[in-house]
C-alpha atoms as a PDB file:
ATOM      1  CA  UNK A   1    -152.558 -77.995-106.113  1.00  0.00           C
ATOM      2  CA  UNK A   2    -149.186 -79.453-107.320  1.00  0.00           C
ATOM      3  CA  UNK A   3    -148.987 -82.938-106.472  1.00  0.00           C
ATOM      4  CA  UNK A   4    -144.605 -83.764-106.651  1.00  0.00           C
ATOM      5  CA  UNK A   5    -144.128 -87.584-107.157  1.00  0.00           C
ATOM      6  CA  UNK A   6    -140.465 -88.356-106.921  1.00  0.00           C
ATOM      7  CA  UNK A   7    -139.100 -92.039-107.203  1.00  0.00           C
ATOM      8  CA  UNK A   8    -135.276 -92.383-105.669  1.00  0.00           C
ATOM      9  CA  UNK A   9    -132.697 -94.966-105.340  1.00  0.00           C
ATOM     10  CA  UNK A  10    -132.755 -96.170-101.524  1.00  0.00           C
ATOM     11  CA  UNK A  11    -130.048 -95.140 -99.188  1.00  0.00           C
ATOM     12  CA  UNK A  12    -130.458 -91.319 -98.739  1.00  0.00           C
ATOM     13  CA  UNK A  13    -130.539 -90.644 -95.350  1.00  0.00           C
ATOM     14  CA  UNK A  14    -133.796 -89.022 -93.653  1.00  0.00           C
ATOM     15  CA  UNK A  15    -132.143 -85.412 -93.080  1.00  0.00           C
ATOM     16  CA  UNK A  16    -131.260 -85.990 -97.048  1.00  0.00           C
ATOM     17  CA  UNK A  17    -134.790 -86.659 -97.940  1.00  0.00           C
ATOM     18  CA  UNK A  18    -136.145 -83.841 -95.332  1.00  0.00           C
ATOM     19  CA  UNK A  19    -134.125 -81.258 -97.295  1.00  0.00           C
ATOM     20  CA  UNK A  20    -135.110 -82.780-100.523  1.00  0.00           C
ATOM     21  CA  UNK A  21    -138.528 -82.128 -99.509  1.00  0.00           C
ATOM     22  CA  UNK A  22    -138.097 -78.198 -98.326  1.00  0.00           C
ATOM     23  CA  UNK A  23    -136.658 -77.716-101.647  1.00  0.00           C
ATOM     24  CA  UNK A  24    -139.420 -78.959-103.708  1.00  0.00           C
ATOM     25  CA  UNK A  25    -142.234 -77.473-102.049  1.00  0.00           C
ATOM     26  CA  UNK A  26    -139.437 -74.431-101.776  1.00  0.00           C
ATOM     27  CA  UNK A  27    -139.525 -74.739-105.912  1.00  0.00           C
ATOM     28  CA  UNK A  28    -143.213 -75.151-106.247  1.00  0.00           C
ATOM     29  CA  UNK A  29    -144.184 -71.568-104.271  1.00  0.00           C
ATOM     30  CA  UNK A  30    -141.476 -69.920-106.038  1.00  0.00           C
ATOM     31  CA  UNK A  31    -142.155 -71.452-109.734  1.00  0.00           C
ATOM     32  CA  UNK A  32    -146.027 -71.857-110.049  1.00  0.00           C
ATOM     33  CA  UNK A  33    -147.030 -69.746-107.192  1.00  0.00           C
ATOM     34  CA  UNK A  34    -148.051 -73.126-105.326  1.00  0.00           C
ATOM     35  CA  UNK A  35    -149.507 -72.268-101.650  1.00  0.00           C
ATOM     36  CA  UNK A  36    -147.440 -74.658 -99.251  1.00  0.00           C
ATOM     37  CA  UNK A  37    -150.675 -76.153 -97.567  1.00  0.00           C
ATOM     38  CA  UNK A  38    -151.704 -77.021-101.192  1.00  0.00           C
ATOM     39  CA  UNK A  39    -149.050 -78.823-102.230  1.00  0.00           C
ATOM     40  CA  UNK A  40    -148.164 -82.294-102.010  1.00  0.00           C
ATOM     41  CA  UNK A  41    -144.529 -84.345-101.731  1.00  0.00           C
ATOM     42  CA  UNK A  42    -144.251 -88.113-102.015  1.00  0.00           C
ATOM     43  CA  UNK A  43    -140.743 -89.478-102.190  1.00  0.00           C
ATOM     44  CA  UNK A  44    -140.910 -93.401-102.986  1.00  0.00           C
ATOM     45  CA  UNK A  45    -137.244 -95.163-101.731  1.00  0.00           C
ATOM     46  CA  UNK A  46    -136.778 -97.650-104.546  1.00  0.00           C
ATOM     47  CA  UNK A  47    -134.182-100.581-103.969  1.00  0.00           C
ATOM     48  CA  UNK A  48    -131.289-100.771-105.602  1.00  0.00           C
ATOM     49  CA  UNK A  49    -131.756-103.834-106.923  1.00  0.00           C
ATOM     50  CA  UNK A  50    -135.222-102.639-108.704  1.00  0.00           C
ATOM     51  CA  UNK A  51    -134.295 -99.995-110.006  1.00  0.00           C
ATOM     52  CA  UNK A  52    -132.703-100.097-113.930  1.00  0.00           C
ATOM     53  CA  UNK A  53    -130.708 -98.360-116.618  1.00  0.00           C
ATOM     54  CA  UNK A  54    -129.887-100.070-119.536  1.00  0.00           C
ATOM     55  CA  UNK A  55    -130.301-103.490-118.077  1.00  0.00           C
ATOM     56  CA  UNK A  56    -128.296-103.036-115.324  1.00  0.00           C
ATOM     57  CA  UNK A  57    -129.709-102.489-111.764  1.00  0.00           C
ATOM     58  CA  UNK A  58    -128.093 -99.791-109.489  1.00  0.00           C
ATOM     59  CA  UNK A  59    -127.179-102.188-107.441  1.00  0.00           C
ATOM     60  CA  UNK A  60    -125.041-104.064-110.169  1.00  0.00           C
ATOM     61  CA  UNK A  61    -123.775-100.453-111.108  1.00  0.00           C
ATOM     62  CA  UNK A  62    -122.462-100.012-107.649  1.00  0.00           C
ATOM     63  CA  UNK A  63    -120.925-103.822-107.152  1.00  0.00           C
ATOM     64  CA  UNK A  64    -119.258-103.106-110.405  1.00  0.00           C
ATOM     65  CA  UNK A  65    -117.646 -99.849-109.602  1.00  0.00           C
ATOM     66  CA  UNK A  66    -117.102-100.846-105.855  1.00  0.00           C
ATOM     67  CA  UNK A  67    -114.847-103.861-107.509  1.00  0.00           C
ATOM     68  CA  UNK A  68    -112.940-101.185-109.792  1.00  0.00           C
ATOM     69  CA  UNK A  69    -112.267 -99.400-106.868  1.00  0.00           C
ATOM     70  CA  UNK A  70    -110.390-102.148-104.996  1.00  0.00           C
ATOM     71  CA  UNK A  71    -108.719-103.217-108.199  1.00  0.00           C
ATOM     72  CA  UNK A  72    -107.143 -99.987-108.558  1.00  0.00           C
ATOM     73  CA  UNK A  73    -105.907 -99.887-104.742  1.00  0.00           C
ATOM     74  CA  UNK A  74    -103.915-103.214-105.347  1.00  0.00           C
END
């Protein structure tokens, strides 16, 4: 009974996360041999602003590269 825990940066839109979905429990009958009424999905829509990497949030990431962006169009 594979239980797939998945945490993901917010902003993903639902026909993104439906597909996501299809392919995992696609990937667990095909890998393990799961049976699809046995296995389990959760996808948990983190913020950007919670969410990390070398102490600086996604959100900062984006702001950051957003800025570079514009700089470059000037």
């Amino acid at each position: 009974m594979p239980l797939i825990d998945v945490s993901i940066a917010e902003g993903r839109t639902a026909e993104d996360l439906r597909r996501l979905v299809t392919a995992l429990h696609r990937a667990a009958e095909e890998t393990v041999g799961a049976l699809p009424e046995n296995t389990t999905v959760i996808i948990r829509e983190v913020p950007a602003s919670h969410w990390s990497k070398a102490d600086r949030t996604i959100a900062e990431r984006q702001a950051a590269s957003a800025e570079n962006t514009r700089a470059k169009e000037l």
